[in-house]
N, C-alpha and C. Protein backbone atom coordinates (compact mmCIF):
# COMPACT_ATOMS: atom_id res chain seq x y z
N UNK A 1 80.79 -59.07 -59.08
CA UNK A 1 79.84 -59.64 -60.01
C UNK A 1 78.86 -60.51 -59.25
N UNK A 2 77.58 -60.12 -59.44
CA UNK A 2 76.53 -61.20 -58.63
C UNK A 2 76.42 -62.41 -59.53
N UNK A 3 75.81 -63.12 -59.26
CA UNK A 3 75.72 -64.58 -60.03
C UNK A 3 74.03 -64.34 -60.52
N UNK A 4 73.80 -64.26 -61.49
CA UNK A 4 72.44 -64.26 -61.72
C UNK A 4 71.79 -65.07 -61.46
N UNK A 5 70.18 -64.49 -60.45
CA UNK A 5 69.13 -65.53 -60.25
C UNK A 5 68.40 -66.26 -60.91
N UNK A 6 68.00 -65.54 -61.92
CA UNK A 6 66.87 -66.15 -62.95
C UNK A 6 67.04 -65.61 -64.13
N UNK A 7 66.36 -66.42 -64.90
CA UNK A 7 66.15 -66.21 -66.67
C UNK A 7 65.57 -64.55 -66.49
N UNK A 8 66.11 -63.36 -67.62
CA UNK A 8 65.74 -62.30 -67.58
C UNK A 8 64.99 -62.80 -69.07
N UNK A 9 64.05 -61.65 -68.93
CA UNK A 9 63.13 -61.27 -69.73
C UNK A 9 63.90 -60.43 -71.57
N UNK A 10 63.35 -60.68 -72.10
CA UNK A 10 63.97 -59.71 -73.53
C UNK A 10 63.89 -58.02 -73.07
N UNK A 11 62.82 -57.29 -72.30
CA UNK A 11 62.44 -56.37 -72.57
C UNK A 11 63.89 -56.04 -71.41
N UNK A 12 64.13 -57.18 -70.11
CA UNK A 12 64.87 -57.22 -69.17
C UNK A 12 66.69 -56.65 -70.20
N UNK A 13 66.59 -57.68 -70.73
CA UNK A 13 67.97 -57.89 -71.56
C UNK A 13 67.97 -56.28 -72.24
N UNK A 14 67.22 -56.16 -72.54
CA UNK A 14 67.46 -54.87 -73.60
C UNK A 14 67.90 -53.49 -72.71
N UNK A 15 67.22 -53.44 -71.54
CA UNK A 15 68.12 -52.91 -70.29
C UNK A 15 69.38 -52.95 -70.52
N UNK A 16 69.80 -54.29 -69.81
CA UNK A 16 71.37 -54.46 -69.27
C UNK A 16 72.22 -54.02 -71.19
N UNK A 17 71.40 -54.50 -71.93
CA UNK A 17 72.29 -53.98 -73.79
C UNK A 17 72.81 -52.21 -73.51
N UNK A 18 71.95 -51.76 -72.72
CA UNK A 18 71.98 -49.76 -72.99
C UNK A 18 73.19 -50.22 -71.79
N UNK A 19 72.96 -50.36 -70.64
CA UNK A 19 74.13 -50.31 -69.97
C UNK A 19 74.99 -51.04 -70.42
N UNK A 20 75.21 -52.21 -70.52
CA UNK A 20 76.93 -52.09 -71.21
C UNK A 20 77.22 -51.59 -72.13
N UNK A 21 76.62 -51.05 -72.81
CA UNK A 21 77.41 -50.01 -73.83
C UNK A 21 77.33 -48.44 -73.62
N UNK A 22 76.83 -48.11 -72.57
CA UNK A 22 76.89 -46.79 -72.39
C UNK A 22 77.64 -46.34 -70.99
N UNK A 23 77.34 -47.84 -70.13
CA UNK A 23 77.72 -47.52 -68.70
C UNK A 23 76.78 -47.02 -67.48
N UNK A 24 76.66 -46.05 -66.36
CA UNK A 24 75.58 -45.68 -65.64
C UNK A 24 74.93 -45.16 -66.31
N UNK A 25 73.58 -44.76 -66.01
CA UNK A 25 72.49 -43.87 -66.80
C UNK A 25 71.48 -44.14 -65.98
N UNK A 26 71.14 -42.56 -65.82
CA UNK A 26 69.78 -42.83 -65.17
C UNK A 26 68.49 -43.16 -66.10
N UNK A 27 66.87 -43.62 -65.24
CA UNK A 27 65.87 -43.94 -65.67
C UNK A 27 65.79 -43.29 -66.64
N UNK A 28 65.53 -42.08 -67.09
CA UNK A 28 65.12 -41.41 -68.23
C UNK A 28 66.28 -41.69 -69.60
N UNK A 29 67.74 -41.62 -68.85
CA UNK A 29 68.09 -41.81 -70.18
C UNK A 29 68.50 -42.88 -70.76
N UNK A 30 67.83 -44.00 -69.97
CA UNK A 30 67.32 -45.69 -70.57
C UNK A 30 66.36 -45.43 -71.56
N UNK A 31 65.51 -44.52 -70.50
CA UNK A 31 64.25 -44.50 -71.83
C UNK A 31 64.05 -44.07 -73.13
N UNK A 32 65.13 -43.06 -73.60
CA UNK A 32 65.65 -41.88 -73.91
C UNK A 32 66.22 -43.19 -75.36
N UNK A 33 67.16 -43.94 -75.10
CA UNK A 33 67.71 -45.17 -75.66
C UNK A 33 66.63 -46.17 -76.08
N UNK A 34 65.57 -46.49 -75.50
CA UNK A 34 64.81 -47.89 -75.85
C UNK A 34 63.73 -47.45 -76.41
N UNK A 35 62.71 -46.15 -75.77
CA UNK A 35 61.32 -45.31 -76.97
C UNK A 35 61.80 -44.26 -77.70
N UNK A 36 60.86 -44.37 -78.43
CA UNK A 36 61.27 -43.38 -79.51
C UNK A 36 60.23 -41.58 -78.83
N UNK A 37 59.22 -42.34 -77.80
CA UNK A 37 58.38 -41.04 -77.51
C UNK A 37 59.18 -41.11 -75.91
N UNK A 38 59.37 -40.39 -74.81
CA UNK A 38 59.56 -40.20 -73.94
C UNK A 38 58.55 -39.68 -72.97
N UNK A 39 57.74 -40.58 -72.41
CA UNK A 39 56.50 -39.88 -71.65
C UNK A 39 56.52 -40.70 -70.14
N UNK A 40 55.69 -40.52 -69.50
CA UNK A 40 55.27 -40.86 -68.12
C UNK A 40 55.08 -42.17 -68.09
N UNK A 41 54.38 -43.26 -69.29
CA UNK A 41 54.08 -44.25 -69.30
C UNK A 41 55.48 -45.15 -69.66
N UNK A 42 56.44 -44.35 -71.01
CA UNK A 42 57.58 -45.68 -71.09
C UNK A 42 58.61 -44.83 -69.48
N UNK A 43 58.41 -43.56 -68.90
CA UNK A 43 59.44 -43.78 -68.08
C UNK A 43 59.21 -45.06 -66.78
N UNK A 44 57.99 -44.84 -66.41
CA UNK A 44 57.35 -45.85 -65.79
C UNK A 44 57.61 -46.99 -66.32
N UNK A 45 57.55 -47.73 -67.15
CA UNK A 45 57.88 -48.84 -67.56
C UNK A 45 59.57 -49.09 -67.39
N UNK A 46 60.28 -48.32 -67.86
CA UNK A 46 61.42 -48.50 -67.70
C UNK A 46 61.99 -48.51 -65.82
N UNK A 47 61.40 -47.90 -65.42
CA UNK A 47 61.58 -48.02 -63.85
C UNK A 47 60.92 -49.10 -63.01
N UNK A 48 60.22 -49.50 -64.23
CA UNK A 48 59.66 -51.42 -63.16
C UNK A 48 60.54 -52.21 -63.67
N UNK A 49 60.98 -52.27 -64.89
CA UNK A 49 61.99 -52.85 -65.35
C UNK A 49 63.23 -53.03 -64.60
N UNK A 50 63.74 -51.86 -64.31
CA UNK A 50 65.17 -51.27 -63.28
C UNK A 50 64.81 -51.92 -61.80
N UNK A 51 63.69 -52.41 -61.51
CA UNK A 51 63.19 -52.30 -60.27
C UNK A 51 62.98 -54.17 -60.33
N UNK A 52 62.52 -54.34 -61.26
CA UNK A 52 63.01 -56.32 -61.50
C UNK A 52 64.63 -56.47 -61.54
N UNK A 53 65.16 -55.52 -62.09
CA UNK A 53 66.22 -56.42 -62.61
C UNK A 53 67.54 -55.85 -61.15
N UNK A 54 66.53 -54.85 -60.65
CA UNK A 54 67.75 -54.64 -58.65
C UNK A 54 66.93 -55.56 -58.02
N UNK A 55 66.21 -56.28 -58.16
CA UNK A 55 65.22 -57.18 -56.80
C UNK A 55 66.14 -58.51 -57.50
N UNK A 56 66.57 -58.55 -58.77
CA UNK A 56 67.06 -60.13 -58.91
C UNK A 56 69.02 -59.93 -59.01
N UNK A 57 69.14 -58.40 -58.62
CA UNK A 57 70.69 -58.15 -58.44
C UNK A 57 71.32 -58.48 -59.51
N UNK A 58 71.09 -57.84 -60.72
CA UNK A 58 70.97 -57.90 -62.20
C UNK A 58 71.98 -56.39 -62.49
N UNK A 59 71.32 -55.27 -61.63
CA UNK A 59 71.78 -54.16 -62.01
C UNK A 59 72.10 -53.75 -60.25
N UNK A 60 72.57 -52.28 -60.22
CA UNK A 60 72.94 -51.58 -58.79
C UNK A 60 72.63 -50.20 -59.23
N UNK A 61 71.66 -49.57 -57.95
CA UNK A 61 71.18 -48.11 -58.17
C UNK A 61 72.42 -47.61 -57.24
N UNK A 62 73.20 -46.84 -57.91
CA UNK A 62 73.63 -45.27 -57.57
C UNK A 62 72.64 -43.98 -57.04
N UNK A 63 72.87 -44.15 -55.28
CA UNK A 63 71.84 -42.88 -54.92
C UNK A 63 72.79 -41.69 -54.98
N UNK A 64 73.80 -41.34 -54.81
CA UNK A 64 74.28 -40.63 -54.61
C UNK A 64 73.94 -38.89 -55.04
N UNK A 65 73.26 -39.70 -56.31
CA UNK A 65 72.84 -37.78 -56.88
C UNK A 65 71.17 -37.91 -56.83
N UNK A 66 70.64 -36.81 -56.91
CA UNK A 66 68.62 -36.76 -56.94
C UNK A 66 68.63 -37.81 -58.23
N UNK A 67 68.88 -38.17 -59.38
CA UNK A 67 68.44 -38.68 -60.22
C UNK A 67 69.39 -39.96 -59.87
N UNK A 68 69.02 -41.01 -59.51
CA UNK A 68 69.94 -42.56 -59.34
C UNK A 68 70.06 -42.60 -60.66
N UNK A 69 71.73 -42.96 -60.73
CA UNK A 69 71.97 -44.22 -61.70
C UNK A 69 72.18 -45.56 -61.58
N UNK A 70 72.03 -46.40 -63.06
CA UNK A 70 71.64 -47.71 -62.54
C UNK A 70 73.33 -48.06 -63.34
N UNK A 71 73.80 -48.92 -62.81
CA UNK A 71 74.75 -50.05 -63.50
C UNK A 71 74.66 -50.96 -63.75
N UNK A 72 75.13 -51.89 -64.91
CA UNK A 72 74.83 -53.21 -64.94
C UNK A 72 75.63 -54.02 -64.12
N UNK A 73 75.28 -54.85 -63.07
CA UNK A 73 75.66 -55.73 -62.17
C UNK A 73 76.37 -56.93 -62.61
N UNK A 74 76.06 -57.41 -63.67
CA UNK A 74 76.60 -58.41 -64.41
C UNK A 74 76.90 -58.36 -65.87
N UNK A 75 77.90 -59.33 -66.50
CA UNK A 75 78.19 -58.58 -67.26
C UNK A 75 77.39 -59.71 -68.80
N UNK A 76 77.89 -59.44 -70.32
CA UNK A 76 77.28 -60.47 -71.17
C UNK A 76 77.02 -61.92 -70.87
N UNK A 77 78.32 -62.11 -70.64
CA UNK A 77 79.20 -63.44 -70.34
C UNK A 77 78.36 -64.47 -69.48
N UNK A 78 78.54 -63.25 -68.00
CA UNK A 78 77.17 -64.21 -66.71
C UNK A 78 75.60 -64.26 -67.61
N UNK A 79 74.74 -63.21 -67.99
CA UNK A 79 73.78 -63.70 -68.42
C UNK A 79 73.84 -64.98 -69.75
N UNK A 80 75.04 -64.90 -71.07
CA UNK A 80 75.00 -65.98 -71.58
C UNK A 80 74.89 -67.15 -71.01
N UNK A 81 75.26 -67.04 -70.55
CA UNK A 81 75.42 -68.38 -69.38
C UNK A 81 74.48 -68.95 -68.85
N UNK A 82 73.61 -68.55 -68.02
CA UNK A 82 72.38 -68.31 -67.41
C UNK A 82 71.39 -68.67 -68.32
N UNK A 83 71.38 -68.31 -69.64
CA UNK A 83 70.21 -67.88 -70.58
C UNK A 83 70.84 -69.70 -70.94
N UNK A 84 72.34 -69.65 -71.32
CA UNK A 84 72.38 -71.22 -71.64
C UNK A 84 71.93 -72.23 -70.82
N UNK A 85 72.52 -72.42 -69.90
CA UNK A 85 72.22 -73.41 -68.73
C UNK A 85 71.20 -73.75 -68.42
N UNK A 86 70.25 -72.65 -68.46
CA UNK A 86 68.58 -72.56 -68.49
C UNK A 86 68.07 -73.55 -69.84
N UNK A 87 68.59 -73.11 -70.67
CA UNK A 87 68.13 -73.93 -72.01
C UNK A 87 68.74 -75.46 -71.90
N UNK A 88 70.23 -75.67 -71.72
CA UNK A 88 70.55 -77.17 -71.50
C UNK A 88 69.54 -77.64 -70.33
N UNK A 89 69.39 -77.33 -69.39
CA UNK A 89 68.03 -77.93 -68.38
C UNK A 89 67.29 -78.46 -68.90
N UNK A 90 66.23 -77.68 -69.83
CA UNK A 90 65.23 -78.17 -70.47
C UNK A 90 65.68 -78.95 -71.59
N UNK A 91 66.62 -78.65 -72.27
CA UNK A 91 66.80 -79.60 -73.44
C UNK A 91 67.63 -80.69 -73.68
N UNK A 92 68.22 -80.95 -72.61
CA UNK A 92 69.76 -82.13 -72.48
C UNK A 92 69.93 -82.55 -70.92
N UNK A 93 68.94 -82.57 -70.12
CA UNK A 93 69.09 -82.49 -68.84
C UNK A 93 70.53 -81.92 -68.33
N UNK A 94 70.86 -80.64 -68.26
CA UNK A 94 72.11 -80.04 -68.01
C UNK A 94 73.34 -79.76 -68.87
N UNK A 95 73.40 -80.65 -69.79
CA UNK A 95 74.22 -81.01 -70.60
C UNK A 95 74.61 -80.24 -71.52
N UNK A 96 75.77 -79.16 -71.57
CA UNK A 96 76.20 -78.42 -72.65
C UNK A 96 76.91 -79.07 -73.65
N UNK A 97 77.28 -80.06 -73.69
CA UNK A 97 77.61 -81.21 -75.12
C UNK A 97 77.11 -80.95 -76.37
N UNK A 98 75.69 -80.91 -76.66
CA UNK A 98 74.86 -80.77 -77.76
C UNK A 98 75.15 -79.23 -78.26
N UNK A 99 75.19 -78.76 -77.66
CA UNK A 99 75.45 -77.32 -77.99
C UNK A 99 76.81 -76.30 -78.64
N UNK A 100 77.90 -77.38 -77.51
CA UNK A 100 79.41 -76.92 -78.17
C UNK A 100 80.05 -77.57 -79.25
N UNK A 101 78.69 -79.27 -79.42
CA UNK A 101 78.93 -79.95 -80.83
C UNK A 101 78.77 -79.38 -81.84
N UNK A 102 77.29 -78.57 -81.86
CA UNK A 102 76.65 -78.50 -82.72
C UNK A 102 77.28 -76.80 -83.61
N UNK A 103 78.09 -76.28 -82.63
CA UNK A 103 78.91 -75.11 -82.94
C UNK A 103 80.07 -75.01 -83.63
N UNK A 104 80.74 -76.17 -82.98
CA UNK A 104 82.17 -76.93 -83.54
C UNK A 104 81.53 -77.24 -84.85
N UNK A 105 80.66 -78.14 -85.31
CA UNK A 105 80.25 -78.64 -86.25
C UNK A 105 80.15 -77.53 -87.72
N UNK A 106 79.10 -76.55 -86.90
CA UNK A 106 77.98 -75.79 -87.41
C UNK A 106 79.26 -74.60 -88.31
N UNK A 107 80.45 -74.47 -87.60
CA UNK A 107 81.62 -74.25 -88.09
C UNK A 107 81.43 -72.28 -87.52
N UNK A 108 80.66 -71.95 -87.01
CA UNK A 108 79.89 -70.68 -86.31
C UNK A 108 80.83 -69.88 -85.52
N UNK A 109 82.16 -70.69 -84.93
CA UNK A 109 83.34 -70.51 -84.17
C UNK A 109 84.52 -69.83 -85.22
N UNK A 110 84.72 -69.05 -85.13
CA UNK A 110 86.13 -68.02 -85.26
C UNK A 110 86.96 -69.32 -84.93
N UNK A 111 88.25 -68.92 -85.45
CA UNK A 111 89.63 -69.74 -85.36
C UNK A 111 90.12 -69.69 -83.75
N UNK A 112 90.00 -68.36 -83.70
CA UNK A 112 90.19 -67.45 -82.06
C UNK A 112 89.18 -67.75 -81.21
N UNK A 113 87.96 -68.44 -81.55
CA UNK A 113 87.62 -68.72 -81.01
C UNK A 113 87.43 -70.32 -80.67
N UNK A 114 87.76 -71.10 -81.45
CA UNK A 114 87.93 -72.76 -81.32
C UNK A 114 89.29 -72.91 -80.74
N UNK A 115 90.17 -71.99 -80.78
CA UNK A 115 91.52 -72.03 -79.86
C UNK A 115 91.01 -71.90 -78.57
N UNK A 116 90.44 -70.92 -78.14
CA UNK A 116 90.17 -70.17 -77.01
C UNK A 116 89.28 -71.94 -76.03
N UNK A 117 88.78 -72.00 -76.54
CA UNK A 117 87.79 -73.13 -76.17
C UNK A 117 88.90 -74.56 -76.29
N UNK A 118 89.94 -74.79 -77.02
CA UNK A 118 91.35 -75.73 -76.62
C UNK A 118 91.80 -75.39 -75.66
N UNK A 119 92.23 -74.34 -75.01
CA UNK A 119 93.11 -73.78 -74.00
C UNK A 119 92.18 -74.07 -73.00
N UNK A 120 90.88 -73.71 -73.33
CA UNK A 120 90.24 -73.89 -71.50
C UNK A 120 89.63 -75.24 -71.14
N UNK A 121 89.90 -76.09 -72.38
CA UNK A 121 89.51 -77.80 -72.47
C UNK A 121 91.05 -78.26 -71.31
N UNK A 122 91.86 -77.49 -72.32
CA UNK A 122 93.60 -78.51 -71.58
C UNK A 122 93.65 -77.70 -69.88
N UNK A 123 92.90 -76.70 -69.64
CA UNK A 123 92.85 -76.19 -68.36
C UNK A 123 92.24 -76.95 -67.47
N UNK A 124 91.03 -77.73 -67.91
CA UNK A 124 90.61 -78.63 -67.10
C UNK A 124 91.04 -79.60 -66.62
């Protein structure tokens, strides 16, 4: 698992969404998944896309066959994360407090999931 560099983009995210739920796939049949027309312009688009998100080690091209497939490099979890941490920066100077209050509170947490979040409190 790489550690993600930077905040991805929505059009970025909607990438890595087709791969984890489908797994490898080459360029076309990203595109195949995200337009509804399939032409020269969204395959192109989808291959600058694939081409940001291997320069920030987001995804990994498979050469092995004439058509590369791409994988997702990381998985929900690392970009949640990323996408959070990015946001506590700007909004709490670092601080995920406001956020796991406002969840606890907001009552937004599963049972399974306010356990899950006890167990890794008493882990610390």
């Amino acid at each position: 698992m790489a550690a993600p560099k930077s905040v991805i983009t929505e059009t970025e995210l909607s990438v890595l969404k087709v791969l984890w739920a489908q797994g490898a796939l080459t360029a076309r049949m990203i595109t195949e998944e995200l337009y509804s027309e399939v032409n020269t312009s969204s395959i192109g688009t989808v291959q600058k896309l694939l081409a940001r998100l291997e320069e920030k080690e987001l995804v990994r091209r498979d050469r092995t066959e004439s058509a590369h497939r791409f994988h997702a490099n990381v998985t929900r979890e690392d970009i949640a994360g990323l996408q959070l941490d990015e946001f506590a920066g700007k909004l709490s100077e670092g601080s995920l407090s406001p956020f796991v209050l406002h969840l606890l509170k907001a009552n937004k947490l599963s049972k399974r999931e306010k356990q899950e979040i006890r167990r890794m409190l008493d882990e610390l």
